[in-house]
Protein backbone atom coordinates (compact mmCIF):
# COMPACT_ATOMS: atom_id res chain seq x y z
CA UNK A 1 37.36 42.26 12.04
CA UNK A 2 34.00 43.29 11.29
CA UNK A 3 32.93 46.91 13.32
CA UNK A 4 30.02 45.41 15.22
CA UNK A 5 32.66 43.13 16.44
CA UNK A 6 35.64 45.64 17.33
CA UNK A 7 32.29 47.97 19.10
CA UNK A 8 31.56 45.20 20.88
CA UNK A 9 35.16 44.69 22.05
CA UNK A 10 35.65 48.26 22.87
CA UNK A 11 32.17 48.47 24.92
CA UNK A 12 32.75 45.20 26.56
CA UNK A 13 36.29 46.46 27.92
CA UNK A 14 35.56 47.31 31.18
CA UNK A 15 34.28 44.11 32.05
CA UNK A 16 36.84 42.07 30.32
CA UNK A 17 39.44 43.97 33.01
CA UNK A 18 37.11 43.87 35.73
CA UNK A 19 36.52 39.70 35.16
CA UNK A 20 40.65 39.33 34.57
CA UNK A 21 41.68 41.24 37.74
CA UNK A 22 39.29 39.34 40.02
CA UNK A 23 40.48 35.54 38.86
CA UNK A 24 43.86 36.04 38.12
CA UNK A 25 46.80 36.97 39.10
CA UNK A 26 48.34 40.28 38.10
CA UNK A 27 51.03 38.14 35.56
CA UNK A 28 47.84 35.86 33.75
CA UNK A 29 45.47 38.83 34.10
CA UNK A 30 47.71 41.58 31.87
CA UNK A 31 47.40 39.22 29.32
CA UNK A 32 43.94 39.70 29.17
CA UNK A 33 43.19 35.93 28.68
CA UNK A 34 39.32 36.45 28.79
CA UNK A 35 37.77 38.55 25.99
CA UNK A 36 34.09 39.31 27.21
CA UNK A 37 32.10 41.30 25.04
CA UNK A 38 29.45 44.34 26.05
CA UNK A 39 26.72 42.20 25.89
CA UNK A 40 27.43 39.89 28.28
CA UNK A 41 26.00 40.29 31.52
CA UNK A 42 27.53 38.89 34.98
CA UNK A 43 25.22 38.31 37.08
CA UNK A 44 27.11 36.52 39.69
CA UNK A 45 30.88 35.95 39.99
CA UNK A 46 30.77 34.81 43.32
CA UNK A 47 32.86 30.93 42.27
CA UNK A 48 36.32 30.43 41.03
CA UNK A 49 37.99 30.17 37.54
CA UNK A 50 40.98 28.25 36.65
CA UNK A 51 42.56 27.80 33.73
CA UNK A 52 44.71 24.73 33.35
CA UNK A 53 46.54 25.43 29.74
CA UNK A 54 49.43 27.86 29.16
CA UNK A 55 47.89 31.43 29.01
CA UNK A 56 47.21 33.15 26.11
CA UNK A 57 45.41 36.97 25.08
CA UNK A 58 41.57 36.09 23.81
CA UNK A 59 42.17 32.50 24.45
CA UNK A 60 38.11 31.99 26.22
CA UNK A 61 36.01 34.71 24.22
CA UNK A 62 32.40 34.85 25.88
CA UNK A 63 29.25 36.43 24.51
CA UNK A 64 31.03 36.71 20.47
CA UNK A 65 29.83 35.42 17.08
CA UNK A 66 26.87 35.35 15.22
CA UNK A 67 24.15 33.14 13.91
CA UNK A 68 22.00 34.27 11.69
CA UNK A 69 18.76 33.30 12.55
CA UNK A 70 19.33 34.74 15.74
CA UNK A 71 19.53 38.89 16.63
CA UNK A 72 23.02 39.20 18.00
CA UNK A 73 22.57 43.03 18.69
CA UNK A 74 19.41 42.17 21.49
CA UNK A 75 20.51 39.25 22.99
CA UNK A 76 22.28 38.78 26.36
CA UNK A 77 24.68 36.13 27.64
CA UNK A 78 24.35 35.35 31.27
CA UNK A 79 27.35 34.05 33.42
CA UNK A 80 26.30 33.04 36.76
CA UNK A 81 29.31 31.44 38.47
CA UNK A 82 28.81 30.50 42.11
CA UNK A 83 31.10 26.90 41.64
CA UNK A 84 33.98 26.01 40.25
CA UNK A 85 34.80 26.70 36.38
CA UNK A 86 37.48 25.13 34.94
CA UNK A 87 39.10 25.80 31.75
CA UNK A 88 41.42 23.62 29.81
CA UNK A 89 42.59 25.58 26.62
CA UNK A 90 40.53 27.89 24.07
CA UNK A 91 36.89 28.15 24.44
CA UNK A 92 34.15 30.06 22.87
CA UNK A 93 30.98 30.23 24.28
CA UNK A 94 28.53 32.11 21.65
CA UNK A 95 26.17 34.99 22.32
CA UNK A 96 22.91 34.44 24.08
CA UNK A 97 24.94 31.74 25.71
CA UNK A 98 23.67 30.87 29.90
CA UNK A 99 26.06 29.45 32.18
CA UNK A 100 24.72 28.87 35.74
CA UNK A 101 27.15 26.87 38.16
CA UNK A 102 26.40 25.95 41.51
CA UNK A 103 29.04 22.61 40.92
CA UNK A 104 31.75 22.11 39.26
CA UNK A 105 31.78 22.59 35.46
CA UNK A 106 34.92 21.29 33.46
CA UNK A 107 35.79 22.61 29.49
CA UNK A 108 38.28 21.14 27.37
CA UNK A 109 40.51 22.81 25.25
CA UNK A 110 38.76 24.05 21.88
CA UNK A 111 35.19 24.00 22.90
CA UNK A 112 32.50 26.07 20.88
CA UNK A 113 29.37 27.18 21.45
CA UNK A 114 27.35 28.43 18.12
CA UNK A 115 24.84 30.80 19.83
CA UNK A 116 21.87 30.33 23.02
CA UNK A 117 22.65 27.60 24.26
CA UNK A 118 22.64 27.09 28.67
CA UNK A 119 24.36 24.96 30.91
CA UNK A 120 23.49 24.51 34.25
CA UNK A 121 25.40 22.71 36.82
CA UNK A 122 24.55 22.21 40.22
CA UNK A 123 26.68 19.38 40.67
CA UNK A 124 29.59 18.09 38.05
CA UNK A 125 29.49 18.64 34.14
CA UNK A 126 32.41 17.40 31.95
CA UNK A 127 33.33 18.13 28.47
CA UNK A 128 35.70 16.97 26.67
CA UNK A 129 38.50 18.49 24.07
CA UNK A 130 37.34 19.54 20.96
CA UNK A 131 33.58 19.38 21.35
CA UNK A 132 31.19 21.76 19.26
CA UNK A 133 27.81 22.44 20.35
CA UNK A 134 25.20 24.21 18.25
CA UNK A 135 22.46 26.73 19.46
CA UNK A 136 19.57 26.01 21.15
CA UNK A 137 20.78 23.80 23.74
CA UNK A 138 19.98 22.47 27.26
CA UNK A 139 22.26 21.07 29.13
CA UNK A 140 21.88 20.56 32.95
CA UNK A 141 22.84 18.00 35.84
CA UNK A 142 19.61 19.27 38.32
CA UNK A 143 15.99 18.63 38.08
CA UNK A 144 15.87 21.81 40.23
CA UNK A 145 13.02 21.25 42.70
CA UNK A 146 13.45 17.95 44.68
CA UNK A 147 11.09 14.77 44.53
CA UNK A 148 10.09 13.29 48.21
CA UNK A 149 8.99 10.21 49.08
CA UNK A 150 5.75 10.78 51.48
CA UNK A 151 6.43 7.65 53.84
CA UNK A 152 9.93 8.99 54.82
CA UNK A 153 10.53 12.33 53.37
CA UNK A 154 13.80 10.66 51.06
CA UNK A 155 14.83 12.45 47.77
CA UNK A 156 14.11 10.72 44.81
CA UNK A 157 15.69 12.34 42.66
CA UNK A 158 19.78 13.51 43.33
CA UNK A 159 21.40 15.57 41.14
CA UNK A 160 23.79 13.56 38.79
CA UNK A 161 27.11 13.99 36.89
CA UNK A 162 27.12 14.65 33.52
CA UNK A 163 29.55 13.72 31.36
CA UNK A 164 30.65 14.30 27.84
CA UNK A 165 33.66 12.79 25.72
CA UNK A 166 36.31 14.08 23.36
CA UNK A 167 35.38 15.66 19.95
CA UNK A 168 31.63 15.38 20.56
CA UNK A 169 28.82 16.92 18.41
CA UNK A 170 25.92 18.09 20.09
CA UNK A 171 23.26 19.54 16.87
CA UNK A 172 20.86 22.05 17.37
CA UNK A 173 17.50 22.01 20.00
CA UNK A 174 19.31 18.71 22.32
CA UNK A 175 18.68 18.46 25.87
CA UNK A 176 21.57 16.63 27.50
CA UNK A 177 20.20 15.70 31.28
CA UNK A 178 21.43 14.52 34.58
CA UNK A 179 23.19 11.17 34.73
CA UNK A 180 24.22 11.76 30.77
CA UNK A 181 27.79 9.84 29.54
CA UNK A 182 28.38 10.14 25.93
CA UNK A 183 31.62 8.95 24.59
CA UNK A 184 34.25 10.02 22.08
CA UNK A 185 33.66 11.28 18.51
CA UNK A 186 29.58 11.04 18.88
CA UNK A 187 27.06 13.06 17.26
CA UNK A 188 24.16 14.16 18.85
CA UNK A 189 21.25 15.00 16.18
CA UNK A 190 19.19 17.81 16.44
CA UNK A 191 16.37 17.97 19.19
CA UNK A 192 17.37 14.72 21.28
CA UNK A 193 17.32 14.34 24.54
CA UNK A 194 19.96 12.60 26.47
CA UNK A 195 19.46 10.92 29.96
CA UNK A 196 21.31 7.95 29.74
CA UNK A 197 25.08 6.50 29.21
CA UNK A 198 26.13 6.25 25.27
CA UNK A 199 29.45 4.48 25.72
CA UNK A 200 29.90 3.63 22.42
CA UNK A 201 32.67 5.86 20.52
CA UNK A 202 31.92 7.23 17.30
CA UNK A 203 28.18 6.79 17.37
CA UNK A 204 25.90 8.94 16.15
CA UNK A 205 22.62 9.37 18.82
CA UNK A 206 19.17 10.46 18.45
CA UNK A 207 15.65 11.11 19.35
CA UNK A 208 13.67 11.37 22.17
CA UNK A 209 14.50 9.15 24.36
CA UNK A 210 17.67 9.10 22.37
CA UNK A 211 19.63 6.15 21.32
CA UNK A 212 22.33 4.78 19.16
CA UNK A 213 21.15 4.78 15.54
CA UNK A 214 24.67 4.25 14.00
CA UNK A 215 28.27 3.48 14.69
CA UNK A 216 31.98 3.70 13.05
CA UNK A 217 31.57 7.44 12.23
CA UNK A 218 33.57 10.53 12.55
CA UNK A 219 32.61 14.15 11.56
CA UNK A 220 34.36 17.26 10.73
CA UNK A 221 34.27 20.42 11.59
């Protein structure tokens, strides 16, 4: 374990107990299931947590790793949790990661985050099992500010689901918005932007807006 690493651990202990003890019960929380480091910061932890998968010590580690390109000592992940989180197994979700949830946001089991990368859900995000996202990312279900018709005052545009499949790629820079399906095994190249539904399996996707440029892949991690 590397000593920025264990620092971090050590400095980021109080929290780690603090965000245990609130969500779970005295049984789950002991076993310290959530690993949050010092440089995390909670801003709101007003929502609920669940966690669907047997429980485990370290099994969701928040605000961890490091990119290079990135300075891991000055950056801050943000965890704004107002909704509903649900967890489904191991997660990591990088440093300088955002998470803002108004809705209902859904991981799968063994979902990874590189580094600075938000999600924002205001209404209902899925992801998948198995699904590896890179840094720089956008990913939100909310236009934030709502569009009104003048002759009747109606909203034009609703918040919509987003939804994201099985062992799916997302590369670096992508901006995956409302109304978003993409299915299992995709790849998402780097700096797309998603606002549509990729059904296709095993596809890789890309540009801007982004669309299916080839099929019958797979990747690795």
């Amino acid at each position: 374990m590397r000593l920025d690493r264990y620092m971090s651990i050590i400095l980021g202990f109080p929290k780690t107990l603090y965000f245990n003890f609130k969500y779970f019960n005295f049984k789950d929380a002991v076993k310290l299931p959530v690993l949050i480091s010092h440089r995390v910061y909670l801003k709101s932890l007003k929502g609920s947590i669940a966690i669907t998968s047997n429980i485990r010590s370290k099994m969701i580690q928040i605000g961890f790793g490091e990119v290079g390109i990135f300075d891991f000592k000055r950056r801050r992940t943000i965890i704004d949790i107002e909704g509903k989180v649900i967890f489904n197994g191991k997660c990591t979700l990088g440093h300088g990661s955002k998470i803002f949830v108004l809705g209902e946001l859904t991981i799968g089991k063994n979902f990874n985050i590189n580094a600075e990368t938000s999600i924002i859900c205001a209404k209902k995000i899925t992801i998948g099992d198995d699904c590896l996202f890179s840094w720089d990312n956008l990913i939100m279900d909310t236009d934030f500010h709502y569009i009104k018709q003048l002759e009747d005052n109606s909203i034009i545009n609703e918040d919509k689901e987003i939804y994201i499949g099985n062992k799916v790629w997302i590369g670096c820079r992508c901006t995956i918005l409302k109304g978003t399906v993409i299915g299992d095994g995709c790849i998402v190249s780097a700096n797309s932007v998603t606002r549509s539904k990729y059904i296709e399996n095993n596809s890789i996707l890309s540009g801007n807006p982004c669309k299916v440029v080839k099929t019958d892949v797979y990747w690795t991690r």
